[in-house]
Protein backbone atom coordinates (compact mmCIF):
# COMPACT_ATOMS: atom_id res chain seq x y z
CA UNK A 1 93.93 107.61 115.33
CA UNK A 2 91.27 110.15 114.22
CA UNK A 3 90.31 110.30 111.46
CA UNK A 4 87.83 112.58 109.30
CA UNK A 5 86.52 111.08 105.55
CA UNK A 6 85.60 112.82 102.95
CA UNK A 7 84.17 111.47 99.75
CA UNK A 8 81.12 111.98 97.69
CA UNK A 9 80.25 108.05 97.12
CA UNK A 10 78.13 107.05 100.07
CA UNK A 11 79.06 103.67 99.50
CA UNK A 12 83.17 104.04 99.63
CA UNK A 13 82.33 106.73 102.71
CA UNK A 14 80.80 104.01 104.37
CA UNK A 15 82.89 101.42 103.37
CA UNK A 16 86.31 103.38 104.38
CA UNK A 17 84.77 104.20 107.49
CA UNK A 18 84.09 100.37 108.17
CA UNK A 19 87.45 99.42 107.57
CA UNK A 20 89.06 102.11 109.52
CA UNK A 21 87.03 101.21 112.35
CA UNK A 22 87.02 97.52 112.73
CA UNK A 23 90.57 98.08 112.97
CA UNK A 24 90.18 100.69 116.36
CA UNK A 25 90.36 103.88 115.01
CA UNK A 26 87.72 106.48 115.35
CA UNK A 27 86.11 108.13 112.23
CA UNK A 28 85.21 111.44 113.79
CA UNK A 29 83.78 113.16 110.59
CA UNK A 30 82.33 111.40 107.18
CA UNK A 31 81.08 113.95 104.27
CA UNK A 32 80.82 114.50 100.67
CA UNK A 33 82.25 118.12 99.50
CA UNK A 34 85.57 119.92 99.76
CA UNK A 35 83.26 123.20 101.67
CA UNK A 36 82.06 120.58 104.47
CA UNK A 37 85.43 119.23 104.65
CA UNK A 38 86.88 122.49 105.77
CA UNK A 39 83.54 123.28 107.62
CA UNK A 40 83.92 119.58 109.46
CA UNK A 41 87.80 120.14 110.62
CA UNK A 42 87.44 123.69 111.64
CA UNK A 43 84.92 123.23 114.27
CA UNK A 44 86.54 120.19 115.55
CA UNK A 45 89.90 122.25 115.88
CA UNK A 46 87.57 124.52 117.40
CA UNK A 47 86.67 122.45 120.22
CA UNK A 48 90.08 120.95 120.63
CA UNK A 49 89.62 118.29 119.05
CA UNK A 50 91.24 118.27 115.47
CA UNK A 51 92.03 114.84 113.54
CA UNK A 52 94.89 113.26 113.11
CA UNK A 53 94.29 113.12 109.46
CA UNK A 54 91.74 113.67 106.81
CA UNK A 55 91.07 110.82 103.98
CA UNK A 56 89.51 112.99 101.15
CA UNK A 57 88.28 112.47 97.39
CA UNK A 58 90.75 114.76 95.14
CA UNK A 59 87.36 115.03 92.75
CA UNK A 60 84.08 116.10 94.93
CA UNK A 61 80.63 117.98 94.32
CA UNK A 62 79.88 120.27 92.52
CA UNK A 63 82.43 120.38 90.11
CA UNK A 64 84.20 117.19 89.90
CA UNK A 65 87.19 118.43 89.17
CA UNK A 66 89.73 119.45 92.07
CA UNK A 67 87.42 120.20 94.95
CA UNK A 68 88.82 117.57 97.63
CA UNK A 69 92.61 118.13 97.08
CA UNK A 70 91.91 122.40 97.06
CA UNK A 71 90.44 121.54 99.97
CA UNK A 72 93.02 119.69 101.48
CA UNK A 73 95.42 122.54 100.44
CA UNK A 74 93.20 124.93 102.44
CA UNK A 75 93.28 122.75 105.85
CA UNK A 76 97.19 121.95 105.29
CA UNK A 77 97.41 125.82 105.33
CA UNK A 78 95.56 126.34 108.16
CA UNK A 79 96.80 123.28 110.64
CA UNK A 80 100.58 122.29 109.25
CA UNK A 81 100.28 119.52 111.69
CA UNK A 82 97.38 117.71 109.94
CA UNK A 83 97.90 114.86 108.39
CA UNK A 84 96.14 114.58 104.47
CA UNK A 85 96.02 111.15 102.27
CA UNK A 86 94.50 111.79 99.23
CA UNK A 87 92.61 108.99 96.74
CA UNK A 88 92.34 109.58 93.16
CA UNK A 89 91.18 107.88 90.16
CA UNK A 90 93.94 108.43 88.05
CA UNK A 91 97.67 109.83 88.72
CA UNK A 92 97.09 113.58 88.19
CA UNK A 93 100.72 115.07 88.16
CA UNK A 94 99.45 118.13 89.26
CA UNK A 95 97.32 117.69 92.16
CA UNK A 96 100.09 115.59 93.70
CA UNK A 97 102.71 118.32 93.05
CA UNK A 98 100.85 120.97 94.41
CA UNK A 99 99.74 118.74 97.83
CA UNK A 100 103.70 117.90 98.05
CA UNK A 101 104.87 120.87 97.90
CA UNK A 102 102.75 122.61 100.26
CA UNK A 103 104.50 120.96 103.48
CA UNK A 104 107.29 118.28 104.08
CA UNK A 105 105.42 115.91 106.33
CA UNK A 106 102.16 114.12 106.87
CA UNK A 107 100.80 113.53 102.74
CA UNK A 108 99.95 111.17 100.83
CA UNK A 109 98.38 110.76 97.41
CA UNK A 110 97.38 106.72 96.45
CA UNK A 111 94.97 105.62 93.75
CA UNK A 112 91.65 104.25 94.66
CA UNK A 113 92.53 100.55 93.77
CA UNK A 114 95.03 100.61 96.84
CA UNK A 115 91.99 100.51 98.76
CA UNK A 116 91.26 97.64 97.60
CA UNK A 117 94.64 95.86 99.38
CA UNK A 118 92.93 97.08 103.17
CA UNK A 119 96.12 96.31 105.14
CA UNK A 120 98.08 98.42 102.47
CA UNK A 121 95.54 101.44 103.00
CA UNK A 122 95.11 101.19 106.64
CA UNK A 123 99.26 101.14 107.24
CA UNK A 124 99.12 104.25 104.60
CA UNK A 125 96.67 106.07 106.57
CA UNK A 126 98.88 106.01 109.64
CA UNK A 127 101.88 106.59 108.04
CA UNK A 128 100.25 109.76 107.27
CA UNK A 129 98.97 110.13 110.77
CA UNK A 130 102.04 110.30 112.07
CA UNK A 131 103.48 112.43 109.64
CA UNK A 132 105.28 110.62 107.12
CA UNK A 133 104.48 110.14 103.69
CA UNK A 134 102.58 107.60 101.38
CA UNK A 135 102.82 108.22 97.26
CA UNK A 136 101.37 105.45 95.13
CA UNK A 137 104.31 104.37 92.81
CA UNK A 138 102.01 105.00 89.89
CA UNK A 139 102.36 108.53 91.11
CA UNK A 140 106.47 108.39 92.22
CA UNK A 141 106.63 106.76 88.24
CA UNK A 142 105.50 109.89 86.94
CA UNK A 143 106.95 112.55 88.53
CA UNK A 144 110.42 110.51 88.30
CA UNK A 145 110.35 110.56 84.73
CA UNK A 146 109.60 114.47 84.60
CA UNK A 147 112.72 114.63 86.88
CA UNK A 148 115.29 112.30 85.24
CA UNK A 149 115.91 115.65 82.94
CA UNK A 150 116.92 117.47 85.99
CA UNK A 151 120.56 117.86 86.98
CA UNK A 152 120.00 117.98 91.45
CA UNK A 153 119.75 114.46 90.67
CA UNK A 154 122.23 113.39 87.85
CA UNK A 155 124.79 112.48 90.60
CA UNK A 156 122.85 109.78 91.87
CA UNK A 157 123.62 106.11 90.74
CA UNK A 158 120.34 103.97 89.16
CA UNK A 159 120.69 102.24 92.13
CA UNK A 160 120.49 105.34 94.14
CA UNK A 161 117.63 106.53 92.51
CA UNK A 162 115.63 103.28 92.93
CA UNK A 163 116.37 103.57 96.52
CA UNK A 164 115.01 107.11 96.77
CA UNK A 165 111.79 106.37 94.48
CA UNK A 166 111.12 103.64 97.20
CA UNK A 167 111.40 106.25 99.76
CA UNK A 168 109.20 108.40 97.89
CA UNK A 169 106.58 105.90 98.36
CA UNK A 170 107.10 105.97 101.96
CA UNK A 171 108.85 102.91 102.56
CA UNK A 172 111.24 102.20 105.73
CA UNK A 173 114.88 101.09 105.91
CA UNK A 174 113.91 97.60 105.99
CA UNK A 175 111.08 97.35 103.70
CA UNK A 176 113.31 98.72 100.71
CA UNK A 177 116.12 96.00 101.66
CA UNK A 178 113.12 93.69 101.41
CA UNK A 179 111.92 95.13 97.91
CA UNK A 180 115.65 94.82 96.32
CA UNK A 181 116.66 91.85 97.91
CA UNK A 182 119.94 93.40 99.74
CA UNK A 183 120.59 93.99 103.20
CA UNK A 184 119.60 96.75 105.90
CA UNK A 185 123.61 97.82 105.85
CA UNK A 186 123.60 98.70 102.24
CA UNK A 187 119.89 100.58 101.78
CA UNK A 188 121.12 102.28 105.10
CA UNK A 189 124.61 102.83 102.71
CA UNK A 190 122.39 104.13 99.80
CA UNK A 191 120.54 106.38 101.98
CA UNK A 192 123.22 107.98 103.28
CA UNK A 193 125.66 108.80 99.79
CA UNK A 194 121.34 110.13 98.87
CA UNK A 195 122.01 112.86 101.64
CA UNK A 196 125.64 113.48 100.70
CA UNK A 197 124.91 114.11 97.06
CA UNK A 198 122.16 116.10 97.74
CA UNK A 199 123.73 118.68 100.01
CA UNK A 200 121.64 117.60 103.09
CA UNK A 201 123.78 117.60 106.16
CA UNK A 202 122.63 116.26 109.67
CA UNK A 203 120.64 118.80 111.06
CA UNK A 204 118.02 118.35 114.07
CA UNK A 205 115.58 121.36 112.16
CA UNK A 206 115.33 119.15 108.98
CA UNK A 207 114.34 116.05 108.29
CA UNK A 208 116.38 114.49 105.71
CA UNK A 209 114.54 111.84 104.26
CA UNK A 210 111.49 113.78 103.71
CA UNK A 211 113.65 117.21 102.29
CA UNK A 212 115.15 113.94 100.18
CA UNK A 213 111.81 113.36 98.52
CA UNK A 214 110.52 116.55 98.38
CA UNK A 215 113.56 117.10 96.17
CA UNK A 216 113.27 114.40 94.03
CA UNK A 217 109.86 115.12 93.45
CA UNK A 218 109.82 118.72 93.16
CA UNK A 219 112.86 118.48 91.05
């Protein structure tokens, strides 16, 4: 995949762009503000060549505050079809909101110590490529408890809800049978009463396991 970074520590720039690349993907673009991160994309979608997804900072120069994930707003705006994984410091309730709700595939928002787990990040950053999503649970913990109050998801068992919070985080099938210790036949079960109760038919439009999050998170 292709990849552009941004973030304003040389030394993470450099040492995300390692990582990504010892594994065979191409870091196209590395920089260190929000304005060059828009700058960077838009001439490479210029020449044809835009990235699969963009690996940004939410804080960056000069502010420090929201720079990177405005940013990343800006480009999801412009190309729907670019994927954006976002690092932060700290679960920021709102920055994730707003990135989620501004298009149903290809986000992610993680805390910086994921990077630390490298095969963790690297799967995350490719989830994102190819348009799924990738939510750090710190983040899915929040924004679950903010919409326990809300009634779109009162019909949902605990059980239920454990299995969409794992999908939140942008876990497969298999890896949430893994995580609770049942089999494929009953997350694929849980999945599917999810949909039921939450008015989303079969469709070939929509795609039902990301409208699924997007409503338990937006909740």
């Amino acid at each position: 995949m292709r990849v552009v970074i941004a973030e304003d520590s040389v030394l993470l720039r450099e040492g995300l762009t390692r990582l990504l690349t010892d594994r065979g993907h191409e870091v196209v673009a590395g920089v260190g503000d929000g304005e060059a991160l828009v700058a960077s994309v838009r001439e490479l979608a210029a020449a044809d060549a835009l990235p699969d997804v963009v690996v940004a900072d939410v804080r960056m120069p000069p502010t420090h505050t929201d720079e990177g994930v405005r940013a990343a707003v800006r480009l999801r705006r412009r190309h729907p079809g670019l994927g954006v994984l976002v690092l932060s410091q700290y679960v920021e309730e709102q920055y994730a909101t707003e990135l989620i709700a501004g298009s149903s595939r290809g986000v992610g928002y993680l805390l910086k110590d994921r990077v630390a787990d490298v095969s963790e990040f690297v799967e995350a950053v490719a989830r994102v490529a190819r348009g799924g999503t990738a939510l750090d649970p710190e983040v899915v913990a929040q924004l679950l408890g903010r919409s326990r109050r809300q009634e779109v998801l009162a019909g949902l068992t605990p059980r239920e809800r454990e299995v969409l919070g794992l999908m939140a985080e942008g876990r497969t099938n298999s890896a949430i049978a893994a995580q609770l210790v049942v089999s494929h036949g009953a997350v694929e079960k849980h999945v599917g009463n999810i949909f039921m109760k939450l008015g989303l038919t079969r469709s070939d439009a929509d795609h039902r396991r990301v409208l699924a999050v997007l409503t338990y998170l937006n909740s």
